[in-house]
C-alpha atoms as a PDB file:
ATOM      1  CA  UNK A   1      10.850  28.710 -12.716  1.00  0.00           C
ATOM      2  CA  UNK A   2       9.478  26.397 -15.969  1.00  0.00           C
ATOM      3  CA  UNK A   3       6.352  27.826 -18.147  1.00  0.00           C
ATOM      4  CA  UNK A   4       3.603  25.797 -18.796  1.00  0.00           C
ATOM      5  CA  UNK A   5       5.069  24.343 -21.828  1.00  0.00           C
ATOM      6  CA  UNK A   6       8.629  23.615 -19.901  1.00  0.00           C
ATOM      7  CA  UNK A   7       6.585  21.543 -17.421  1.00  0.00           C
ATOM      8  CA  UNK A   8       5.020  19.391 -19.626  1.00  0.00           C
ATOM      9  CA  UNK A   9       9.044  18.601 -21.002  1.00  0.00           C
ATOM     10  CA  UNK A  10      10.606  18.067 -17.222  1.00  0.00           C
ATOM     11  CA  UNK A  11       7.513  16.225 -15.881  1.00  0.00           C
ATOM     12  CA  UNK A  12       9.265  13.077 -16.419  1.00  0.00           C
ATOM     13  CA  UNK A  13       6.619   9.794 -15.651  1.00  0.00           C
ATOM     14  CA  UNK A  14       4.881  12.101 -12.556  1.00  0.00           C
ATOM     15  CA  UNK A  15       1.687  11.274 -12.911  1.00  0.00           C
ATOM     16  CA  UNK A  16       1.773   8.269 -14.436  1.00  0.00           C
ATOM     17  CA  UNK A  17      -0.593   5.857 -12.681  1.00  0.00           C
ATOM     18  CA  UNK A  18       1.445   2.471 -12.010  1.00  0.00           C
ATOM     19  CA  UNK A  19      -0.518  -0.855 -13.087  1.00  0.00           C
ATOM     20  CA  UNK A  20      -3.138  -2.584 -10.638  1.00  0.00           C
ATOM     21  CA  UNK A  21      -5.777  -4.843 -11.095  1.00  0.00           C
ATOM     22  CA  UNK A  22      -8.229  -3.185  -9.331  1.00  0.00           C
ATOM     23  CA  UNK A  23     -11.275  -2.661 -11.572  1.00  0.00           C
ATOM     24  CA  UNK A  24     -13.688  -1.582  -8.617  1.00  0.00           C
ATOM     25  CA  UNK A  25     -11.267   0.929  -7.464  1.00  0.00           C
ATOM     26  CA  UNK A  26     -10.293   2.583 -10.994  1.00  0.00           C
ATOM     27  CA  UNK A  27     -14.004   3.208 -11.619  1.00  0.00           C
ATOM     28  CA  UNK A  28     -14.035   5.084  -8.387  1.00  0.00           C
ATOM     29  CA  UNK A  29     -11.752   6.950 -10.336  1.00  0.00           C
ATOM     30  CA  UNK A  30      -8.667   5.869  -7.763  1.00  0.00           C
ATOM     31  CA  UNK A  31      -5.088   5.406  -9.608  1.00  0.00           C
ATOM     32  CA  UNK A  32      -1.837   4.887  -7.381  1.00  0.00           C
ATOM     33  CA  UNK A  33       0.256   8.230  -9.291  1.00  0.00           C
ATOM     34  CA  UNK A  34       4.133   7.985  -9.304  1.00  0.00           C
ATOM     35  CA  UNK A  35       5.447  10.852  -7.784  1.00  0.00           C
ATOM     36  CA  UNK A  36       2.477  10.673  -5.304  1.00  0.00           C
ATOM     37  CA  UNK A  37       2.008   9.736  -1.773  1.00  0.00           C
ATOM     38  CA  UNK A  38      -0.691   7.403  -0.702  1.00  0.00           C
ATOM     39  CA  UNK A  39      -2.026   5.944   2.406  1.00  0.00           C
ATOM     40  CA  UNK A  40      -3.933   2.925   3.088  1.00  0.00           C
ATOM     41  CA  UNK A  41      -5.572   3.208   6.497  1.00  0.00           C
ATOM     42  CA  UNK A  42      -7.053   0.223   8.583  1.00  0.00           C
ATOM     43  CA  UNK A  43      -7.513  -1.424  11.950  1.00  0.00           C
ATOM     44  CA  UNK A  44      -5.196  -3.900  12.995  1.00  0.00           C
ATOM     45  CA  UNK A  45      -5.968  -7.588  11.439  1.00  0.00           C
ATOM     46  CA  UNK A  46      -8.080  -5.960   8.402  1.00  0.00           C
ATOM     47  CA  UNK A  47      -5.669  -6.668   5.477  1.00  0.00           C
ATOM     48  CA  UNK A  48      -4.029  -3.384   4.472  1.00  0.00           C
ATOM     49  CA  UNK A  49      -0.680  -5.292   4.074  1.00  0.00           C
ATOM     50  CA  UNK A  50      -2.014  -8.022   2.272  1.00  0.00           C
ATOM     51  CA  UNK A  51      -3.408  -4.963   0.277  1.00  0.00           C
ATOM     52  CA  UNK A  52      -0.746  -3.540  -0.476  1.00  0.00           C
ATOM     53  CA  UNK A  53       1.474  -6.886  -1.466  1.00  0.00           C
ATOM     54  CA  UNK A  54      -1.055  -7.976  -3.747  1.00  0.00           C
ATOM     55  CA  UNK A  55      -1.011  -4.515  -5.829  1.00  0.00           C
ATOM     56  CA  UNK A  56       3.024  -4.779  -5.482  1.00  0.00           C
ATOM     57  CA  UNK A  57       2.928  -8.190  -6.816  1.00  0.00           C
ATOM     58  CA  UNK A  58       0.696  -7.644  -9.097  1.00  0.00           C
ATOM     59  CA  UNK A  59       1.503  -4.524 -10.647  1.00  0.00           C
ATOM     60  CA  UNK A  60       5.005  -6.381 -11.813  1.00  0.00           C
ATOM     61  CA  UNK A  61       7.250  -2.953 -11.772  1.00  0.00           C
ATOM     62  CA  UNK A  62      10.335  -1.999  -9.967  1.00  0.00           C
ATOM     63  CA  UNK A  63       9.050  -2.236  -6.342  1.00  0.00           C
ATOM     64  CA  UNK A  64      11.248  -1.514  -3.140  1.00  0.00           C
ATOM     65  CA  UNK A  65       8.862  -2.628  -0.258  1.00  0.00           C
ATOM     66  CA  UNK A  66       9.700  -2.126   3.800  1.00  0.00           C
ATOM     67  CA  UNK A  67       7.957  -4.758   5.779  1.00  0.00           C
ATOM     68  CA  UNK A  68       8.578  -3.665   9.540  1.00  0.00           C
ATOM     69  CA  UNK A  69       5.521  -4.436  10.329  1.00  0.00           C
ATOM     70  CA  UNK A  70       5.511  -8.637   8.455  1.00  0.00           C
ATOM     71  CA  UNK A  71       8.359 -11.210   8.899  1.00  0.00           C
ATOM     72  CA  UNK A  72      10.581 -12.409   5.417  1.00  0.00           C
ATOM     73  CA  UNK A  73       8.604 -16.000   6.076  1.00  0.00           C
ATOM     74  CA  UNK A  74       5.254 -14.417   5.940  1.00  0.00           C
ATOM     75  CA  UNK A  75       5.884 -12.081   3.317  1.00  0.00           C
ATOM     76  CA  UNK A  76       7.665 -14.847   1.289  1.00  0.00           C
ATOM     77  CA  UNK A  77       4.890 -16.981   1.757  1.00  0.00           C
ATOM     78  CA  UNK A  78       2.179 -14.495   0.398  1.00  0.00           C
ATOM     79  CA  UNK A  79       3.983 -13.296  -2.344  1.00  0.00           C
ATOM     80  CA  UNK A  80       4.677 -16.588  -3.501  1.00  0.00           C
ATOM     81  CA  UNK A  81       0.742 -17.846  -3.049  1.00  0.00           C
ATOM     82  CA  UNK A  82      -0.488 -14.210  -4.749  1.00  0.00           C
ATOM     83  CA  UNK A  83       2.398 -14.692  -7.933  1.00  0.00           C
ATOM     84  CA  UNK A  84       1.038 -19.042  -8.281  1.00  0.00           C
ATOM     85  CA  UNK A  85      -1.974 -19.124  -7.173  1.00  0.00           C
ATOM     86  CA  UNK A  86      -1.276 -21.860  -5.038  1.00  0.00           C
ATOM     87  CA  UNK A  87      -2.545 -22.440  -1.936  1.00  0.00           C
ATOM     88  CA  UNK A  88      -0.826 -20.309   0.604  1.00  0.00           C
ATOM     89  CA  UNK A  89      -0.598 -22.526   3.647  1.00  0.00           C
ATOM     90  CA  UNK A  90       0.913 -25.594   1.145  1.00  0.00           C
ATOM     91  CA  UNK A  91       3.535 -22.773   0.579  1.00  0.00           C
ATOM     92  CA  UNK A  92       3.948 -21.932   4.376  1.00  0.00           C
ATOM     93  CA  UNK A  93       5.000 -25.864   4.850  1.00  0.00           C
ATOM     94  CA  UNK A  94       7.072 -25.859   1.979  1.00  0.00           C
ATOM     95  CA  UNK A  95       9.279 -22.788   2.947  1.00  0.00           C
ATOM     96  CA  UNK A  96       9.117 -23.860   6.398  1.00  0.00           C
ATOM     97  CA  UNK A  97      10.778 -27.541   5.611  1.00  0.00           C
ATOM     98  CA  UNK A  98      13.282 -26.022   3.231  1.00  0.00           C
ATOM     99  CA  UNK A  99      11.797 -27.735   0.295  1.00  0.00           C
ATOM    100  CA  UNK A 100      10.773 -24.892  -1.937  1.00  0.00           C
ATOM    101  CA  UNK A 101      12.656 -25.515  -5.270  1.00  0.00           C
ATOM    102  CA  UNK A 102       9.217 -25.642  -7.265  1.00  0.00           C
ATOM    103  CA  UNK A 103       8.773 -22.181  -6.800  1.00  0.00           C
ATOM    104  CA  UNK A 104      12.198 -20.789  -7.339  1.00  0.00           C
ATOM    105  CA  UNK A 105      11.288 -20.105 -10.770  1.00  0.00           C
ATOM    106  CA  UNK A 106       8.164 -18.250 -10.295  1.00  0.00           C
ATOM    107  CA  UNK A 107       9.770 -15.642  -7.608  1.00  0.00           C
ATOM    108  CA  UNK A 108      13.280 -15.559  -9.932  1.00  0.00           C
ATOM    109  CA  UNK A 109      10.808 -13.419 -12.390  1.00  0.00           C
ATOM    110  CA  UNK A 110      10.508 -11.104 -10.004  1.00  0.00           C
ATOM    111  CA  UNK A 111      13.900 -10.425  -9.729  1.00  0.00           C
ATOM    112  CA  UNK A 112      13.459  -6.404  -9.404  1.00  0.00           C
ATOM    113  CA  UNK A 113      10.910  -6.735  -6.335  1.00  0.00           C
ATOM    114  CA  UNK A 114      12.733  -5.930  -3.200  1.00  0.00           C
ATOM    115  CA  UNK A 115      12.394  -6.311   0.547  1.00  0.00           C
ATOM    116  CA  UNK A 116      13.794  -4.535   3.838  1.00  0.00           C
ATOM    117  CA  UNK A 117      12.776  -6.188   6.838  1.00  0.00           C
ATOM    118  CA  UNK A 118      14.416  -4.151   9.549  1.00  0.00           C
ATOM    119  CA  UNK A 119      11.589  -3.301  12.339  1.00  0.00           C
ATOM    120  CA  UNK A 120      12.360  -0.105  12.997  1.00  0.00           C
ATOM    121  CA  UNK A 121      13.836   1.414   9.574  1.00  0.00           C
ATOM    122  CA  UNK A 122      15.522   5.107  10.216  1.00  0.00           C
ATOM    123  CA  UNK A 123      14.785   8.011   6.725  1.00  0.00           C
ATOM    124  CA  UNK A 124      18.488   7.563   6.305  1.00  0.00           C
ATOM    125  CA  UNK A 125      17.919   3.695   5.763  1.00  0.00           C
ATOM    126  CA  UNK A 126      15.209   4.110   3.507  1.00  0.00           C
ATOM    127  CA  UNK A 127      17.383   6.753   1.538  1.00  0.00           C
ATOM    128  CA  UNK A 128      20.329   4.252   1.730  1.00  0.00           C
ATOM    129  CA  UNK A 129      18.290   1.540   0.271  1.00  0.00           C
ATOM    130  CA  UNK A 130      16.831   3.566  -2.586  1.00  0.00           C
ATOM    131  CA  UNK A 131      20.353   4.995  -3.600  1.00  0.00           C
ATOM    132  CA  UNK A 132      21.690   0.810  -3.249  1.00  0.00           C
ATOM    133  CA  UNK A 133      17.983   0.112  -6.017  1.00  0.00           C
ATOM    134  CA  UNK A 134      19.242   2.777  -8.174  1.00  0.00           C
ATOM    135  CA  UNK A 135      22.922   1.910  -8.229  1.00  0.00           C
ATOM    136  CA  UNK A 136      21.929  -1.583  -8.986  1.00  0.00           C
ATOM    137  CA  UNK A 137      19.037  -1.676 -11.890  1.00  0.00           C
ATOM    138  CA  UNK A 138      19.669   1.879 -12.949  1.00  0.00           C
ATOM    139  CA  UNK A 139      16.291   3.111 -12.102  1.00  0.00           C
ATOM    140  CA  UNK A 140      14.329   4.116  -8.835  1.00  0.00           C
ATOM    141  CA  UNK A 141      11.305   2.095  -7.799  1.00  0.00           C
ATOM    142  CA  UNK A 142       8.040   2.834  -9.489  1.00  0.00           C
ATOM    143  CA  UNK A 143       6.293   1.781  -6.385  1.00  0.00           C
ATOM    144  CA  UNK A 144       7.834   1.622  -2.708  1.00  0.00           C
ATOM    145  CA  UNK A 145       5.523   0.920  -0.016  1.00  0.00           C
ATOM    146  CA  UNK A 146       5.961   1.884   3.837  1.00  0.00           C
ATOM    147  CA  UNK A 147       4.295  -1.026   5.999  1.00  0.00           C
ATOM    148  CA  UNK A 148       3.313   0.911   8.765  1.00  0.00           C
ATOM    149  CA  UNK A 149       4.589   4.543   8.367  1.00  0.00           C
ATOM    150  CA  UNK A 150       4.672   4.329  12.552  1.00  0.00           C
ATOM    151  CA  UNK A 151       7.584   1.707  12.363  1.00  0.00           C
ATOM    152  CA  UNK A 152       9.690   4.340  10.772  1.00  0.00           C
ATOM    153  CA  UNK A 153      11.970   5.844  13.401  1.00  0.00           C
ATOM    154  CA  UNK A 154      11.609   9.749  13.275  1.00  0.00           C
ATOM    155  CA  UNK A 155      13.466  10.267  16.440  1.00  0.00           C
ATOM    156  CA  UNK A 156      12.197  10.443  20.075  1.00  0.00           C
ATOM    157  CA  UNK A 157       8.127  11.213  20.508  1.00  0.00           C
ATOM    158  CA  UNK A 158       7.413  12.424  23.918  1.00  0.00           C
ATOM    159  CA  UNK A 159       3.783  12.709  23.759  1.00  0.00           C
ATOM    160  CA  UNK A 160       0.845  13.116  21.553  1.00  0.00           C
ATOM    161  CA  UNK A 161       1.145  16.627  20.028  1.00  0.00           C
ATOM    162  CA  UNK A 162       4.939  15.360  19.205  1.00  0.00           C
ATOM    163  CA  UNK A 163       3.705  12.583  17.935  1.00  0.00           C
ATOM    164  CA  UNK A 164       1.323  13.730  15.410  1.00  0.00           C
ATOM    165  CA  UNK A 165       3.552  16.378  14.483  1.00  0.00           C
ATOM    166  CA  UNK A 166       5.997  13.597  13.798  1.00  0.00           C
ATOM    167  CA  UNK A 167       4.096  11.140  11.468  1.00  0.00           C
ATOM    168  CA  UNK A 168       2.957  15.259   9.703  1.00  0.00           C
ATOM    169  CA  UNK A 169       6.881  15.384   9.289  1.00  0.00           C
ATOM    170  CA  UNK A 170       7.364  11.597   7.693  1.00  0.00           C
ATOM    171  CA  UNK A 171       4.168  12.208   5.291  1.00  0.00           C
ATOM    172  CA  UNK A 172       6.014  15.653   4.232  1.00  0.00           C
ATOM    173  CA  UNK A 173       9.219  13.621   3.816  1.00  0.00           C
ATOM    174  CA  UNK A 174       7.821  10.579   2.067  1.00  0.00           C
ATOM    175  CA  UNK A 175       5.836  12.738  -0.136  1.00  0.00           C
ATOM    176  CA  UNK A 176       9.227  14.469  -1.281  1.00  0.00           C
ATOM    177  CA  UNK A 177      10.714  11.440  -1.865  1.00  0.00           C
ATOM    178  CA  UNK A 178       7.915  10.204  -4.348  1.00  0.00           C
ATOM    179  CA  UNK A 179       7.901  13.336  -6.163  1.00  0.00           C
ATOM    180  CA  UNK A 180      11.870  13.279  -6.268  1.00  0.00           C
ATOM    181  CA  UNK A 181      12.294   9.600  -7.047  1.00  0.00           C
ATOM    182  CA  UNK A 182       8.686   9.491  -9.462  1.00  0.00           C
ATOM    183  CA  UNK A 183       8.118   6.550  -7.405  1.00  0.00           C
ATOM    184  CA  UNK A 184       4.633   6.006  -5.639  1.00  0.00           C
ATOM    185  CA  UNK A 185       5.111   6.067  -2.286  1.00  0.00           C
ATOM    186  CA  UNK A 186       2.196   3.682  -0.258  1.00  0.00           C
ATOM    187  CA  UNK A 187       2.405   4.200   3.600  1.00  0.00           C
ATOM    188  CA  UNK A 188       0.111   1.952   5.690  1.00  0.00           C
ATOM    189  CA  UNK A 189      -1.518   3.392   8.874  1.00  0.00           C
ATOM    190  CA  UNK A 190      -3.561   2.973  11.289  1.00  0.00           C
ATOM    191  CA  UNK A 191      -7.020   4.057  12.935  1.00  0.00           C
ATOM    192  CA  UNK A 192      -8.478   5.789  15.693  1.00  0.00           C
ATOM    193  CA  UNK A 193      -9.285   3.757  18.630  1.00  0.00           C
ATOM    194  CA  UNK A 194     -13.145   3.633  17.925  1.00  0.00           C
ATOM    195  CA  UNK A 195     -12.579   2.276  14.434  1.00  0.00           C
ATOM    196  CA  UNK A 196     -10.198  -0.140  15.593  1.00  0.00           C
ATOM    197  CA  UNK A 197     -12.060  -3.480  14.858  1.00  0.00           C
ATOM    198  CA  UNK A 198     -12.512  -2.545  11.215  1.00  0.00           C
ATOM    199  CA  UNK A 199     -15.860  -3.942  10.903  1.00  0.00           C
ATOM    200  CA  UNK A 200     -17.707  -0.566  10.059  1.00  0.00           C
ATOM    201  CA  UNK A 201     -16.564   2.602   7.127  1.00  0.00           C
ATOM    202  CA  UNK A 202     -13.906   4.763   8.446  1.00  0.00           C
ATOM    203  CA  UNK A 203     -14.209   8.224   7.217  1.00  0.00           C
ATOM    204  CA  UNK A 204     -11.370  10.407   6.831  1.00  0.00           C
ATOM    205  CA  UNK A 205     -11.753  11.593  10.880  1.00  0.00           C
ATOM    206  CA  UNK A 206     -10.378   7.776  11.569  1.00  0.00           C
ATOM    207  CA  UNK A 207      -7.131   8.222  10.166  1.00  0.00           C
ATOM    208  CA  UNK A 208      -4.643   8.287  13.629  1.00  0.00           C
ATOM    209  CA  UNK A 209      -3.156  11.121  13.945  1.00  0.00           C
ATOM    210  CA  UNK A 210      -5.022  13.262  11.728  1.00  0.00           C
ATOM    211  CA  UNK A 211      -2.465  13.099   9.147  1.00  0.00           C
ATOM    212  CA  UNK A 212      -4.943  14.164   6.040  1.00  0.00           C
ATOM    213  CA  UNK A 213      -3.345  17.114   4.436  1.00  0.00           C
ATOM    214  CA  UNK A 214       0.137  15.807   2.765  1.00  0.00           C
ATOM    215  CA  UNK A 215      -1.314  12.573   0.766  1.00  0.00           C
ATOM    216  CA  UNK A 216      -2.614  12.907  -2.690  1.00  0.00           C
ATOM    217  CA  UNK A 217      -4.697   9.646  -2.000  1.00  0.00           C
ATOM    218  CA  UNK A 218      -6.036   8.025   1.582  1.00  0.00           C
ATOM    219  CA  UNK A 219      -7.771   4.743   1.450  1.00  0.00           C
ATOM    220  CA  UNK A 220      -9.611   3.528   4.260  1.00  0.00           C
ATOM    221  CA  UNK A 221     -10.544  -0.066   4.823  1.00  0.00           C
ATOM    222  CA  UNK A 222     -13.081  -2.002   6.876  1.00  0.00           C
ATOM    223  CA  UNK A 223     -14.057  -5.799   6.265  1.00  0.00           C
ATOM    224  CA  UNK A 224     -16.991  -8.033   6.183  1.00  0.00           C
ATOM    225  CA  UNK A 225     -16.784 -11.845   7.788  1.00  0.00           C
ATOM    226  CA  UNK A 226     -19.392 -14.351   7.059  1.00  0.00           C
ATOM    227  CA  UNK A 227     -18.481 -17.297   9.190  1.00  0.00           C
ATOM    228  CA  UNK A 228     -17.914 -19.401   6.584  1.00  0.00           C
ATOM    229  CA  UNK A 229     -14.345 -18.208   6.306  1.00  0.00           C
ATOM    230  CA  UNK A 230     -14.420 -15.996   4.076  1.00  0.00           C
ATOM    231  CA  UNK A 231     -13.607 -12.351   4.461  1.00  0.00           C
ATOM    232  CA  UNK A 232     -14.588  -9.056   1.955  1.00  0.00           C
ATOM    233  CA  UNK A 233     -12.480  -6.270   1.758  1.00  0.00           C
ATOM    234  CA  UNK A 234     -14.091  -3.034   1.614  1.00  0.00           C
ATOM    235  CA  UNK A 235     -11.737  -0.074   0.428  1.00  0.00           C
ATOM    236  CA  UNK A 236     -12.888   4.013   0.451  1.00  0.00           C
ATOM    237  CA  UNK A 237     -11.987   6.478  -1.167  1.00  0.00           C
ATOM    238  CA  UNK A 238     -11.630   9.355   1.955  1.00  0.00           C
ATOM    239  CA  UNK A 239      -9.589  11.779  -0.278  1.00  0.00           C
ATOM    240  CA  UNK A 240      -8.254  11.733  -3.601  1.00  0.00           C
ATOM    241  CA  UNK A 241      -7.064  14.966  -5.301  1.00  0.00           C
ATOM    242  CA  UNK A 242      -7.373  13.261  -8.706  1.00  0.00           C
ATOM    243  CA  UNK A 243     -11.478  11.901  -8.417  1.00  0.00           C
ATOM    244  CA  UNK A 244     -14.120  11.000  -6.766  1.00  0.00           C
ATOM    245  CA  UNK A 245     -13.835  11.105  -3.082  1.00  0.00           C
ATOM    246  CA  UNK A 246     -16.272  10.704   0.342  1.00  0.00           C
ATOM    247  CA  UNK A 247     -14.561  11.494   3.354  1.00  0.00           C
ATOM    248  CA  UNK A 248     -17.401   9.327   5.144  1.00  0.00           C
ATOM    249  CA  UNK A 249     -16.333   6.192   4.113  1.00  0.00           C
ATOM    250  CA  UNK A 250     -19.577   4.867   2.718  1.00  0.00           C
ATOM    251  CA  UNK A 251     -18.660   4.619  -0.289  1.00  0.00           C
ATOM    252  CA  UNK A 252     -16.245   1.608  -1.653  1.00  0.00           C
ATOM    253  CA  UNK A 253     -15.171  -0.862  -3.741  1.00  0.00           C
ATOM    254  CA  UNK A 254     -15.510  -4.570  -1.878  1.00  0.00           C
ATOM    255  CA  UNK A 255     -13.116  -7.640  -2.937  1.00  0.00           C
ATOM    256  CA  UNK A 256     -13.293 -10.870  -1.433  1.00  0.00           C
ATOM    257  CA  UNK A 257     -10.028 -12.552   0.100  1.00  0.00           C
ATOM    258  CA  UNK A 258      -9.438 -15.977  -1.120  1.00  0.00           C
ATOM    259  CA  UNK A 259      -8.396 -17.368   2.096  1.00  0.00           C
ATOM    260  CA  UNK A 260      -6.529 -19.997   0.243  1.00  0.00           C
ATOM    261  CA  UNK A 261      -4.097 -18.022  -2.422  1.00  0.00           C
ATOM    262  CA  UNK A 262      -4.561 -14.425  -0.643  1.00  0.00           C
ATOM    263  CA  UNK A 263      -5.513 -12.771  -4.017  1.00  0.00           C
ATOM    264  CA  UNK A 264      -8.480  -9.930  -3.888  1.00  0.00           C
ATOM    265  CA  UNK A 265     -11.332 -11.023  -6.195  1.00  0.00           C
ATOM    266  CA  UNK A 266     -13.656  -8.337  -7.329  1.00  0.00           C
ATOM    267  CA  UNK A 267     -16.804  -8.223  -6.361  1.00  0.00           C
ATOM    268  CA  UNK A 268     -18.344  -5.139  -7.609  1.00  0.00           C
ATOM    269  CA  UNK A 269     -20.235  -4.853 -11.448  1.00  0.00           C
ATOM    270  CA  UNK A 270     -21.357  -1.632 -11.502  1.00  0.00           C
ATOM    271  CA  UNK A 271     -20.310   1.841  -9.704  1.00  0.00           C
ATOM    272  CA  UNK A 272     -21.922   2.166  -6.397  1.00  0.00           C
ATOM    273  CA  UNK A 273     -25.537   3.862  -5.908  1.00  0.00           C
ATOM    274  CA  UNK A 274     -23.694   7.098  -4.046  1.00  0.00           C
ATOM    275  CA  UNK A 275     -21.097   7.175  -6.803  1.00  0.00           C
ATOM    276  CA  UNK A 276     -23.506   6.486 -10.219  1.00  0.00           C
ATOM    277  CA  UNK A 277     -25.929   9.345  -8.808  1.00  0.00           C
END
């Protein structure tokens, strides 16, 4: 048992809110917490991964990132685009041809960013991987993101009440870890079927699998497409112990995908009308 006083001394960097870029988002009052679990929910084809890369690259800390769900070519392609700001598909055909020397440089900075690509990772892989982060730079990750927290192999699921009870088990586990490791922990997830095509606010009901009551923070996404190739990203705020949230999903901060270096510009000035009142 620790007093008051003795938890302020043991609390370590729990709480500490890692570094993003999002402007829109932190005057929603939204900070990704180490030693906090997070989820970022959308339909399929939205952009929660490239979400979720861009605050990794950006945020420039210790990051440990499993990509079951995105190839080492894709995700070495976006990263790349996100940390130069060049165009992304130039650095497609680059990697792709095997001439990619000009950009050794910029990803050599970034030496303490890591990447599992197995599709299916097992908890004992992720643990593995985490102990093989700290035996190497000394330190855990101050970020490690899940992309999707359904690749992760919890053992057989025979049908839905299994299942569910299953991804309840993983947030429980994953939520552990965080708080064991000070890391945030960012799990990726999916929708219910009706909210599938992303195109409208997903309230907190949306999330599959009704897994609501283990993260500190659930983001939902939806986006708007113009036609003119362009996309905006619309992120809620369904629950977030530490500020504002509405579990309807109609309120958000809205960034706009540049389709050519994948980086989320903001679009927002001022706090939303539901927010500000």
């Amino acid at each position: 048992m620790f007093s008051l006083a003795q938890s302020v001394r043991i609390r370590g960097a729990a709480g500490e809110p890692i570094p993003n870029t999002f402007k829109s988002l932190k005057r929603l009052e939204v900070e990704f917490r180490r030693a906090e679990l997070s989820l970022v929910v959308a339909g399929p084809g939205t952009g929660k991964s490239l979400f979720a890369l861009f605050l990794a690259m950006m945020a420039n800390v210790p990051v440990l990132y499993f990509s079951a769900d995105s190839s080492s070519a894709t995700q070495v392609a976006r990263a790349t685009a996100m940390i130069t700001g060049e165009d992304a598909k130039e650095v497609k055909q680059a990697l792709t041809e095997g001439d990619f020397s000009e950009y050794e440089s910029a990803l050599g900075k970034r030496w303490w960013t890591r990447f599992n690509f197995s599709a299916k990772p097992t908890q004992k892989e992720i643990e593995l991987h985490l102990l093989c982060y700290l035996e190497v730079y000394g330190c855990t990750p101050h970020l490690l993101v899940v992309d999707n927290v359904t690749n992760v192999d919890t053992g057989a699921v025979g049908d839905a009440e299994s299942y569910t009870f299953g991804l309840e088990g993983l947030c429980e586990y994953l939520s552990e870890m965080a708080r064991a490791t000070n890391a945030h922990v960012l799990g990726l997830h999916h929708v219910t079927g009706p909210h599938s095509d992303g195109l409208t606010p997903i309230p907190l009901s949306g999330v599959k699998g009704q897994v609501h009551r283990v993260p500190a923070l659930i983001l939902t996404m939806h986006k708007e497409v113009d036609g003119m190739n362009s996309r905006i990203l619309n992120v809620s705020p369904v629950k977030n112990r530490e500020g504002f949230e509405d579990s309807s999903g109609g309120t958000f901060a809205s960034f706009r995908l540049n389709r050519s270096t994948l980086r989320l510009e903001e679009l927002d000035e001022e706090l939303p009308d539901s927010f500000a009142a």
